[in-house]
C-alpha atoms as a PDB file:
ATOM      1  CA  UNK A   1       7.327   8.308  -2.111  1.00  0.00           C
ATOM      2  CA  UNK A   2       6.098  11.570  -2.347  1.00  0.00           C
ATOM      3  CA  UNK A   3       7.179  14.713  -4.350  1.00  0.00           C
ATOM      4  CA  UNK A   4       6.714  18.657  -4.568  1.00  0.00           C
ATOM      5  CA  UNK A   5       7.247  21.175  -7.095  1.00  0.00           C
ATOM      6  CA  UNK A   6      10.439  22.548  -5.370  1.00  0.00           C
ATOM      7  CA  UNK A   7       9.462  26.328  -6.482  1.00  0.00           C
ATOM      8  CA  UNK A   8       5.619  25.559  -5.609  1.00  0.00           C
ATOM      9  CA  UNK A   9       5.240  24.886  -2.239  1.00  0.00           C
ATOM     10  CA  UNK A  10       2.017  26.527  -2.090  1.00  0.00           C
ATOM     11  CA  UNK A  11       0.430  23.049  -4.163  1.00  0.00           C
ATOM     12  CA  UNK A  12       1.530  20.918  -1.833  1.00  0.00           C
ATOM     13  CA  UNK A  13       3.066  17.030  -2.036  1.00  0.00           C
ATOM     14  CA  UNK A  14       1.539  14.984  -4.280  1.00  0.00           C
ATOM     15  CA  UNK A  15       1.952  10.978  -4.242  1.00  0.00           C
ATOM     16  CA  UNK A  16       4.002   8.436  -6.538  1.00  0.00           C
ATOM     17  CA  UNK A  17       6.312   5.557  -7.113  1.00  0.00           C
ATOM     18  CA  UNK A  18      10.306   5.112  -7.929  1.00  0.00           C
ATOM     19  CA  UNK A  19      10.599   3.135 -10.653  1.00  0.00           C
ATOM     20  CA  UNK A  20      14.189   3.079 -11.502  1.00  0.00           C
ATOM     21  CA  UNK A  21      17.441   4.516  -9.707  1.00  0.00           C
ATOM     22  CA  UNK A  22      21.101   5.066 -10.878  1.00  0.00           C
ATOM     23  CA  UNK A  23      24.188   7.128 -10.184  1.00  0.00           C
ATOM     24  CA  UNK A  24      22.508   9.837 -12.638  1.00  0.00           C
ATOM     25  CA  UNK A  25      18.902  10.732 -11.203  1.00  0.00           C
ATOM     26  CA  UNK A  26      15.944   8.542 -11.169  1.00  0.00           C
ATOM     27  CA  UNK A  27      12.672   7.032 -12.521  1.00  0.00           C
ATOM     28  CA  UNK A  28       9.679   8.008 -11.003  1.00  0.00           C
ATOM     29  CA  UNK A  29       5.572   7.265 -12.052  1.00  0.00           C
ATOM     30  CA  UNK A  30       3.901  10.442 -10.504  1.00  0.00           C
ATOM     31  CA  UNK A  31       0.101  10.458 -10.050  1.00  0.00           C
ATOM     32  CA  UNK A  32      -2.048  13.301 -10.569  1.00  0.00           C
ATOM     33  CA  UNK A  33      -2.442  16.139 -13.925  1.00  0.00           C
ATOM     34  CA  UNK A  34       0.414  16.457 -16.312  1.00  0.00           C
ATOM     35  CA  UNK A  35       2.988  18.434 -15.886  1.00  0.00           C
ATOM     36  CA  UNK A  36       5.801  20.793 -16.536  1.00  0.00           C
ATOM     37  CA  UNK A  37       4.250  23.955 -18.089  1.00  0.00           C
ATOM     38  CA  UNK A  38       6.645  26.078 -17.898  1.00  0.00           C
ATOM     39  CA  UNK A  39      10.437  26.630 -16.041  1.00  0.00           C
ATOM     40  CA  UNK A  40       9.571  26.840 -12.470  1.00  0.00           C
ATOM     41  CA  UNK A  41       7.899  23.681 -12.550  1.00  0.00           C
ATOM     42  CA  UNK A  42      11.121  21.419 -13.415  1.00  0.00           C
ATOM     43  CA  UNK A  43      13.101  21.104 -10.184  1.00  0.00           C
ATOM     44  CA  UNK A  44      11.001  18.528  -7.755  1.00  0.00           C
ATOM     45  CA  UNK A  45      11.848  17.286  -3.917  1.00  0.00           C
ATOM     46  CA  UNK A  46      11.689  13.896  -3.533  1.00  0.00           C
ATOM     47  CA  UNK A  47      10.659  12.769  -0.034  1.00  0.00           C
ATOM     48  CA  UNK A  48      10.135   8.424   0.921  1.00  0.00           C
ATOM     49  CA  UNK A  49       7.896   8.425   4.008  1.00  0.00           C
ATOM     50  CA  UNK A  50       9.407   5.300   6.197  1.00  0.00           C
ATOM     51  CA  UNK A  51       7.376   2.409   7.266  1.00  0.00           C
ATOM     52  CA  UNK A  52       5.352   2.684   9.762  1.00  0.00           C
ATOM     53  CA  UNK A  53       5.623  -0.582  11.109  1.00  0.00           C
ATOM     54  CA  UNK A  54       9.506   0.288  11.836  1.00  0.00           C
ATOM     55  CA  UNK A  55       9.053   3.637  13.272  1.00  0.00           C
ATOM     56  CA  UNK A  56      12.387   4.585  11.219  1.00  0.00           C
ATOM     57  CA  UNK A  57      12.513   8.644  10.998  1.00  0.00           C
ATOM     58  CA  UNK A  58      11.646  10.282   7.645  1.00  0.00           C
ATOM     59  CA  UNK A  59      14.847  10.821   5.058  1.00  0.00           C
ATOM     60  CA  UNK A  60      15.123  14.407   4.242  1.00  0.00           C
ATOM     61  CA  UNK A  61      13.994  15.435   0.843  1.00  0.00           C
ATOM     62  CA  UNK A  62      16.410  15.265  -2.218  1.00  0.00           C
ATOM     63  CA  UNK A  63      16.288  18.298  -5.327  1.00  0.00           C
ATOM     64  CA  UNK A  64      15.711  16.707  -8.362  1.00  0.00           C
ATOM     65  CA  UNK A  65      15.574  18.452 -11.756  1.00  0.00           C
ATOM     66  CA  UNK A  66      13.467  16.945 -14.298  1.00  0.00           C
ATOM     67  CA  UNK A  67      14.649  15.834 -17.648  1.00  0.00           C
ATOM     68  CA  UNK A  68      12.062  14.145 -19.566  1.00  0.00           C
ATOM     69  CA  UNK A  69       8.637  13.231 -19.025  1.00  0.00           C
ATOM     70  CA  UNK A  70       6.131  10.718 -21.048  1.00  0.00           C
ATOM     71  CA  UNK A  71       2.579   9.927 -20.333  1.00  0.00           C
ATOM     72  CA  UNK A  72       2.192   6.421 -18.567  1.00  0.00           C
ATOM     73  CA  UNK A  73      -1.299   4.472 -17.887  1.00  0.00           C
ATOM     74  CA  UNK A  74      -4.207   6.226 -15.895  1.00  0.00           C
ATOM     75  CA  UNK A  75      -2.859   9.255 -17.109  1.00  0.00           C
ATOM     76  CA  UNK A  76      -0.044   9.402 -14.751  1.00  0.00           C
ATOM     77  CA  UNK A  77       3.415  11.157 -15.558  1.00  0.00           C
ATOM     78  CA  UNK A  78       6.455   8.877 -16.252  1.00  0.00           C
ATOM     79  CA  UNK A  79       9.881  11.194 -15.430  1.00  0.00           C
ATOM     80  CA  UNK A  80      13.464  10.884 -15.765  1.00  0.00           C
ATOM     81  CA  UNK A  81      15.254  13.489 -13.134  1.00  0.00           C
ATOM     82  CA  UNK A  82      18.705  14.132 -12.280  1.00  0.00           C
ATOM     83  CA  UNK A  83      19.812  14.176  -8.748  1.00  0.00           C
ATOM     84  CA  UNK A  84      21.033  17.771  -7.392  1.00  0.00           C
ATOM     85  CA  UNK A  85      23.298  17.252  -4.992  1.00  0.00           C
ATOM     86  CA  UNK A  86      25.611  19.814  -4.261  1.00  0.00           C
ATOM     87  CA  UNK A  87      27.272  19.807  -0.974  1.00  0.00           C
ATOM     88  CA  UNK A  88      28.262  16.938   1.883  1.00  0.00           C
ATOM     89  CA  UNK A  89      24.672  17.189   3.897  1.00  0.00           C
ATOM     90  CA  UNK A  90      22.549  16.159   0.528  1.00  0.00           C
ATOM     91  CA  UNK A  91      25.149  13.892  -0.744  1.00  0.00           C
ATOM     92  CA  UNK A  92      25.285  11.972   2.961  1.00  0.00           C
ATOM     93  CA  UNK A  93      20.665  12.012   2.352  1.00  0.00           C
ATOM     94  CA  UNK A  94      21.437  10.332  -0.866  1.00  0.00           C
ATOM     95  CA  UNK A  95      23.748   7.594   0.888  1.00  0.00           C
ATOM     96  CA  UNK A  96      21.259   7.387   3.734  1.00  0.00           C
ATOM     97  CA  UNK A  97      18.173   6.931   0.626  1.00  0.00           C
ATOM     98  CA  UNK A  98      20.211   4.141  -0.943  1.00  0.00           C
ATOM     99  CA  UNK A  99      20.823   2.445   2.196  1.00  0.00           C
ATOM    100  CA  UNK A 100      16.970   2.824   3.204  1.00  0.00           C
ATOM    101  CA  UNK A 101      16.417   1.451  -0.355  1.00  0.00           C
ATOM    102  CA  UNK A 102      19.217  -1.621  -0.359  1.00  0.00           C
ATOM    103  CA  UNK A 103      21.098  -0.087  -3.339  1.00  0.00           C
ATOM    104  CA  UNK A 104      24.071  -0.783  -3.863  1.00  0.00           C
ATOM    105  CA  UNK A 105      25.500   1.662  -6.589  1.00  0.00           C
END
């Protein structure tokens, strides 16, 4: 999984794990600094690269807008973010993620 700073894309995608996922957002471990500072640093896109090994295309990215965050090991981030999904397209990516993911929600 991989993630970006939705208002940021200047930094780039930075690397990390899902955790936990429900109807309301999702768990994520994110490596790299710590993180928000400030407003525009809340809302992420959430991107799972597919498996090579199946050729499967890439899911389009998800909005996410985080709300909490708690230091894990290594210095990592630990995040709780609600899903933004506001029209048919994103909520037919979040079936297609959950399918991708064998979730059953």
């Amino acid at each position: 999984m991989r993630y970006q700073l939705a208002n940021h894309p200047d930094r780039g995608w930075g690397i990390g794990r899902l955790q936990d996922l429900s109807r309301s957002g999702v768990g994520l471990v994110l490596y790299g600094p710590a993180w928000p500072r400030d407003e525009s640093e809340l809302d992420l896109l959430l991107e799972f690269e597919t498996d090579p090994l199946t050729s499967r295309p890439r899911l389009a990215p998800l909005r996410f807008r985080v709300r909490n965050t708690t230091a894990a090991q290594h210095g990592w981030l630990r995040i709780g973010a609600e899903g933004i999904t506001v029209d048919a397209a994103q909520r037919e990516t979040l079936a297609a993620w959950l399918r991708h993911l064998h979730v059953d929600l």
